[in-house]
Protein backbone atom coordinates (compact mmCIF):
# COMPACT_ATOMS: atom_id res chain seq x y z
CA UNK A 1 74.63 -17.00 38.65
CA UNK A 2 76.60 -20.20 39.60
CA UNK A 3 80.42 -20.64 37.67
CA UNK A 4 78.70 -23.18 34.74
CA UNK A 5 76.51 -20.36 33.65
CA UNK A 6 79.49 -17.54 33.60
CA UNK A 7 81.54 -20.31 32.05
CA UNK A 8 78.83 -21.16 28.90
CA UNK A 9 78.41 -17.21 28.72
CA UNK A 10 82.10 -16.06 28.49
CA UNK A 11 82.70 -19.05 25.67
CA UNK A 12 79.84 -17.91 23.62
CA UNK A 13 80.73 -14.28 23.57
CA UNK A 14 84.37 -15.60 22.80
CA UNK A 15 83.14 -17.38 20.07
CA UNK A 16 81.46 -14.48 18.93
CA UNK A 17 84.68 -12.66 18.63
CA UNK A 18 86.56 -14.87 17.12
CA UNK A 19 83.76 -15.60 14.16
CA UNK A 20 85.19 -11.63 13.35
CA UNK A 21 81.37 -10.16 14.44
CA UNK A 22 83.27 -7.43 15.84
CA UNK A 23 85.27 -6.93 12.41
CA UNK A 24 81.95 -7.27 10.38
CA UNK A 25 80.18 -4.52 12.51
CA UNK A 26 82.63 -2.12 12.32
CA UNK A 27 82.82 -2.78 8.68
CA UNK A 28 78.81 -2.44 8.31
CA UNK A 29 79.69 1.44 10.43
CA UNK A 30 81.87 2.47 7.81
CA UNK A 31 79.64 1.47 5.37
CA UNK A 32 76.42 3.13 6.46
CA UNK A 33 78.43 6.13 7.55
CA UNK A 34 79.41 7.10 4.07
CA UNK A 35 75.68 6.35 3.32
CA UNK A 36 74.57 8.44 5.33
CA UNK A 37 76.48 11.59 4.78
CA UNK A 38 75.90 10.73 1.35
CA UNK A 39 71.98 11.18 1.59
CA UNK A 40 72.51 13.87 4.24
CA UNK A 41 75.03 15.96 1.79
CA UNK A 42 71.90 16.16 -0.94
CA UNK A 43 68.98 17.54 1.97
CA UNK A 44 68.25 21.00 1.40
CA UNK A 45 67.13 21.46 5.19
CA UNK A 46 67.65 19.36 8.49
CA UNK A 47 70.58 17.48 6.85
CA UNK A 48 71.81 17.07 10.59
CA UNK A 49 68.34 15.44 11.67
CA UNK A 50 68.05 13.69 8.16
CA UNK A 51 72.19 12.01 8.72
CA UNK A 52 70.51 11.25 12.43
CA UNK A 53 67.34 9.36 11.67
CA UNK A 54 68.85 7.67 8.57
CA UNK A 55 72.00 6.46 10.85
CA UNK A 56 69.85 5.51 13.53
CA UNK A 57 67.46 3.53 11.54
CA UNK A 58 70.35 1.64 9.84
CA UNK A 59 72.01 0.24 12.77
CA UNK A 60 69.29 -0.52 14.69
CA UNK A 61 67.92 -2.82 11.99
CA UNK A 62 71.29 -3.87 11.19
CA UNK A 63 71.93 -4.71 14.98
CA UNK A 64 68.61 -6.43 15.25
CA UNK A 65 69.20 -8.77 11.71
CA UNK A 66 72.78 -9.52 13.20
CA UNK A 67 71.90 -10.80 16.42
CA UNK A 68 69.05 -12.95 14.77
CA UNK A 69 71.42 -14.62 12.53
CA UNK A 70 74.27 -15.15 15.02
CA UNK A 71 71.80 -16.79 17.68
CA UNK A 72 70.20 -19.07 15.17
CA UNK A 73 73.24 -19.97 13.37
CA UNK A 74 75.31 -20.24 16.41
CA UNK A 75 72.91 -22.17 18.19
CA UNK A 76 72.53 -24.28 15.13
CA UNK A 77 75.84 -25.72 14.36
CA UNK A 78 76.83 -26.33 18.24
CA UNK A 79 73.34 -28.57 17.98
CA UNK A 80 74.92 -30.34 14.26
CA UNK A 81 77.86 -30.74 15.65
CA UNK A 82 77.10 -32.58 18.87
CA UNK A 83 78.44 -29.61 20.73
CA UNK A 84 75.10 -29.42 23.26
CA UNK A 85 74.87 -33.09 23.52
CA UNK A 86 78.56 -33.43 24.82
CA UNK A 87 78.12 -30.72 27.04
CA UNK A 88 74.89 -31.60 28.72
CA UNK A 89 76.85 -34.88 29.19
CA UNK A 90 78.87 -33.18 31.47
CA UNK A 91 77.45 -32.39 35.16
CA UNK A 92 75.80 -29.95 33.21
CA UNK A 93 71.73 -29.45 34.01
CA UNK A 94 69.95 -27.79 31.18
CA UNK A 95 68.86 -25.02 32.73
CA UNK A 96 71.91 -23.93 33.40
CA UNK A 97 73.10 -24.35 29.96
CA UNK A 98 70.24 -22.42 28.56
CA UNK A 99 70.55 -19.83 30.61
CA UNK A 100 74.34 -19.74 29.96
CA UNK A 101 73.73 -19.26 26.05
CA UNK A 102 71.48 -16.67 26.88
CA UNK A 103 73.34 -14.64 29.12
CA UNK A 104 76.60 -14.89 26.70
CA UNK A 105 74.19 -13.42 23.56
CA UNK A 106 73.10 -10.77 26.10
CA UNK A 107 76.84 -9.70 26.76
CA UNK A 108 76.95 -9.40 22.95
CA UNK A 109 73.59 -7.49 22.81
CA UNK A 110 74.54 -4.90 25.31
CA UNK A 111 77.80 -4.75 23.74
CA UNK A 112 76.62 -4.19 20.42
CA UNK A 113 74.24 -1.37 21.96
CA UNK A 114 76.82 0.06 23.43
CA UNK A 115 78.98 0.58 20.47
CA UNK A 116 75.98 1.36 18.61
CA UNK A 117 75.14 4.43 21.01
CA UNK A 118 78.66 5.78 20.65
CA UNK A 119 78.85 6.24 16.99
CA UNK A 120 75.05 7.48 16.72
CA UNK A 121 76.48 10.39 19.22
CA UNK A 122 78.01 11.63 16.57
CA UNK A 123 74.83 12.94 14.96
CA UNK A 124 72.91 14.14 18.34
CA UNK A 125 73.87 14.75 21.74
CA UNK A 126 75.29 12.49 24.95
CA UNK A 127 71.80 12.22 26.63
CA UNK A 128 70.12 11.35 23.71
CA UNK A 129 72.47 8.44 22.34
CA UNK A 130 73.01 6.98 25.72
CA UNK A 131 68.89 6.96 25.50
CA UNK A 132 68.76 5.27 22.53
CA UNK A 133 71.76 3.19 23.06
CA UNK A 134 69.81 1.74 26.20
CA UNK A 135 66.34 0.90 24.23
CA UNK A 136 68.59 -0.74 21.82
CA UNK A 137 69.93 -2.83 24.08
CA UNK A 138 66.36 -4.15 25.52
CA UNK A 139 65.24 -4.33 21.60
CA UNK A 140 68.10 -6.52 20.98
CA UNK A 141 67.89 -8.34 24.59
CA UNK A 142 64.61 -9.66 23.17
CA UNK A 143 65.51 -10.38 19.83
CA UNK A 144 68.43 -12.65 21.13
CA UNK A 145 65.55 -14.70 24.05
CA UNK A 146 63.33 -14.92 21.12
CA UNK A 147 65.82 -16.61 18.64
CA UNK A 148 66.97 -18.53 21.10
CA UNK A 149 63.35 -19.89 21.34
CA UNK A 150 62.72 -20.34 18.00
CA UNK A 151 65.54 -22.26 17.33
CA UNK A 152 64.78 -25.18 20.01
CA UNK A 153 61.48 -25.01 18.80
CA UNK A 154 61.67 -25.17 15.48
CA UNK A 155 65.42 -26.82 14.78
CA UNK A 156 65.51 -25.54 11.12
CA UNK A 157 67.55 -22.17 10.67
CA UNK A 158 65.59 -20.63 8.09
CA UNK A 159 62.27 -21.12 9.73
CA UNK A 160 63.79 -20.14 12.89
CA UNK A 161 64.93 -16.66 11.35
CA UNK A 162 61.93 -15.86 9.70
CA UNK A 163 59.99 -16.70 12.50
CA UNK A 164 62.18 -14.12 14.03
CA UNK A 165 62.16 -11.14 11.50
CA UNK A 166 58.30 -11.55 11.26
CA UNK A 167 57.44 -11.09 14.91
CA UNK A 168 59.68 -8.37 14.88
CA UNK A 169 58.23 -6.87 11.90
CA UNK A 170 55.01 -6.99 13.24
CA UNK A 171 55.84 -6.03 16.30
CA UNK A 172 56.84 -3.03 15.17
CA UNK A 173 54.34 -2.13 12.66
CA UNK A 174 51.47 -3.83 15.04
CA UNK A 175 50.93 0.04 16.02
CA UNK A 176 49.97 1.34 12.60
CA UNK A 177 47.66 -1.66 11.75
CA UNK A 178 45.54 -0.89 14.49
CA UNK A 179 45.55 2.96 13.75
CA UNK A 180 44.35 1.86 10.14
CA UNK A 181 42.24 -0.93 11.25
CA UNK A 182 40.11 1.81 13.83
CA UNK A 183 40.24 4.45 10.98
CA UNK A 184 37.35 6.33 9.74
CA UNK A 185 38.24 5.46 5.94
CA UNK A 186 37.04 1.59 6.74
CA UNK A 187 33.43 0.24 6.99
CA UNK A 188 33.72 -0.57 10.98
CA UNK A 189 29.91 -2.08 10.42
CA UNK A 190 31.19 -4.75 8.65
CA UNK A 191 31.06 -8.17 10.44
CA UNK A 192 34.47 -9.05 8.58
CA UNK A 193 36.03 -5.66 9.64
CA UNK A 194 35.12 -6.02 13.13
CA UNK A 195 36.56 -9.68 13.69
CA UNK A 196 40.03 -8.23 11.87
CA UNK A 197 40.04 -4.98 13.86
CA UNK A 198 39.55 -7.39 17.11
CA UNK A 199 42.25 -9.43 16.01
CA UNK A 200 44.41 -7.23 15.64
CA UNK A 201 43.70 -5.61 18.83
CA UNK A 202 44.63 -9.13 20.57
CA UNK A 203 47.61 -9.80 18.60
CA UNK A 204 48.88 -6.44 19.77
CA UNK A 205 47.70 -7.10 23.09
CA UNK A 206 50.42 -10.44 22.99
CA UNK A 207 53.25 -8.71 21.12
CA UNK A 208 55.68 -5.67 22.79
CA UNK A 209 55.03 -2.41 21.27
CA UNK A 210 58.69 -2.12 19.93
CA UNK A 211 57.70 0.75 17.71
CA UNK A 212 58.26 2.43 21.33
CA UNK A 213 61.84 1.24 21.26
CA UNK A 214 64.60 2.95 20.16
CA UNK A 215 62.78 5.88 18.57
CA UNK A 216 64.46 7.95 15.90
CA UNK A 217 62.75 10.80 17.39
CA UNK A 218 64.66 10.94 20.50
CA UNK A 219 68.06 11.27 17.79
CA UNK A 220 66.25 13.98 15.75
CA UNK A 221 64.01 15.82 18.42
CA UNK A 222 65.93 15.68 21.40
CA UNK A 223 62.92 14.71 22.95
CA UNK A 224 63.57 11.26 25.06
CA UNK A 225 63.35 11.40 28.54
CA UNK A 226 64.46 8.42 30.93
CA UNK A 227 61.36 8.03 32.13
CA UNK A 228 60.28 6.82 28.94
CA UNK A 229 62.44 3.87 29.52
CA UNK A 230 60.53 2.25 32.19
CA UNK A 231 57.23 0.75 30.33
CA UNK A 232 60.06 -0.52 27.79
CA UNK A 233 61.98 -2.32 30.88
CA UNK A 234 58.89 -3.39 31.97
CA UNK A 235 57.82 -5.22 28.46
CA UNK A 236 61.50 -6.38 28.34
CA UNK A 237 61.38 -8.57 31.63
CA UNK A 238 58.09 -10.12 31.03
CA UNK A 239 58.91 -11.30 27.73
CA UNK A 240 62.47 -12.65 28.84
CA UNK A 241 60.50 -14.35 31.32
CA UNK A 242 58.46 -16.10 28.98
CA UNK A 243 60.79 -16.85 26.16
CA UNK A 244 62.99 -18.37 28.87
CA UNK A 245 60.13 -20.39 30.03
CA UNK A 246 59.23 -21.68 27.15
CA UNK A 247 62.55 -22.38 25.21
CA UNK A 248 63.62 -24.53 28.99
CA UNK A 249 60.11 -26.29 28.47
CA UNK A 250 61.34 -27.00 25.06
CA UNK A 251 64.65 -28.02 25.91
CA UNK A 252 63.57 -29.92 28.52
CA UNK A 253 61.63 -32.18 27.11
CA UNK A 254 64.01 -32.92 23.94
CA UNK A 255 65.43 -36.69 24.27
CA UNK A 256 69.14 -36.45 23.06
């Protein structure tokens, strides 16, 4: 990594800082703390497992939904305010500026995993947070390529973000379509049901199984084991790969 790319990274997770993210997540902690031993103070049984999955469940979406929006919006008003087009002015080449912006909203994703992991080891043990705190980190390693991507490809914030929130949506729900879709309860003769059920089996071919990611049984079961990381490193790289790929085809062939 050459000193342009460290330089575009350390300015982007600086400006990340000083837009108060920081200030706004540990706001968002407090907040979903109380929540949380709210809901957990009214359980009958398992309150610890039911303040564990609930906590869990919050950041991680939270987490995902914040690094969307910063990417897009980020990403957005550098582009409306000249900001990439004075830079790439510079002896500047734009790979190295894409990667730059990528690698400074990973610092902020494995940061934000990080600090994710250490409050939700308040619920469950070391092991197990650390576990979750690195499947987080992949999770939101891909959410950050993939806005990235959608934002030089589509140029519009909204569409960018709900581009966004529905692959990762289906993404994680691609799982239980397909157990529904191959379910006894449907007519599997159909013609109609069979094209649906076999595309849905494509689409989840294409997408990462992030239902795998960050389980909430790892906080409540104890059950996670590291080795369970490595198909989820596995999808991670190849789908950096290709969001890189194509948001630099996409940059590349922009005329500003």
């Amino acid at each position: 990594m050459n000193r342009q790319v460290i330089t575009i990274a350390s300015y982007t997770l600086i400006e990340a800082i000083r837009n108060r993210l920081l200030w706004l997540l540990l706001v968002v902690l407090l907040i979903v703390f109380g929540l949380t031993e709210f809901i957990g103070s009214l359980a009958l049984t398992e309150s610890l497992a039911i303040r564990s999955a609930l906590f869990g469940s919050f950041l991680r979406l939270f987490s995902v939904f914040m690094m969307c929006l910063f990417v897009t919006t980020s990403m957005a008003r550098e582009i409306q305010d000249k900001g990439l087009e004075f830079l790439l002015s510079l002896p500047l080449s734009r790979t190295q500026y894409y990667f730059g912006k990528l690698a400074g909203y990973s610092s902020l994703a494995i940061l934000t995993g990080l600090i994710m992991g250490a409050c939700v080891s308040l619920y469950t043990s070391a092991d197990q947070a650390l576990l979750w705190s690195v499947s987080l980190i992949m999770e939101l390693l891909l959410i950050s390529s993939i806005s990235l991507l959608c934002l030089f490809t589509f140029n519009q914030v909204t569409i960018a973000i709900i581009s966004v929130m529905s692959f990762y949506l289906l993404a994680r729900s691609i799982d239980a379509i397909r157990l529904i879709g191959h379910g006894p309860l449907l007519e599997t003769d159909s013609m109609a049901q069979q094209l649906l059920t076999t595309l849905m089996d494509v689409i989840a071919y294409l997408l990462p199984v992030l239902s795998r990611f960050t389980s909430s049984e790892w906080l409540i079961y104890q059950t996670g084991q590291w080795h369970d990381l490595l198909p989820l490193l596995g999808q991670t790289l190849i789908y950096l790969f290709l969001a890189a790929a194509i948001g630099l085809f996409d940059l590349h062939r922009k005329s500003l």
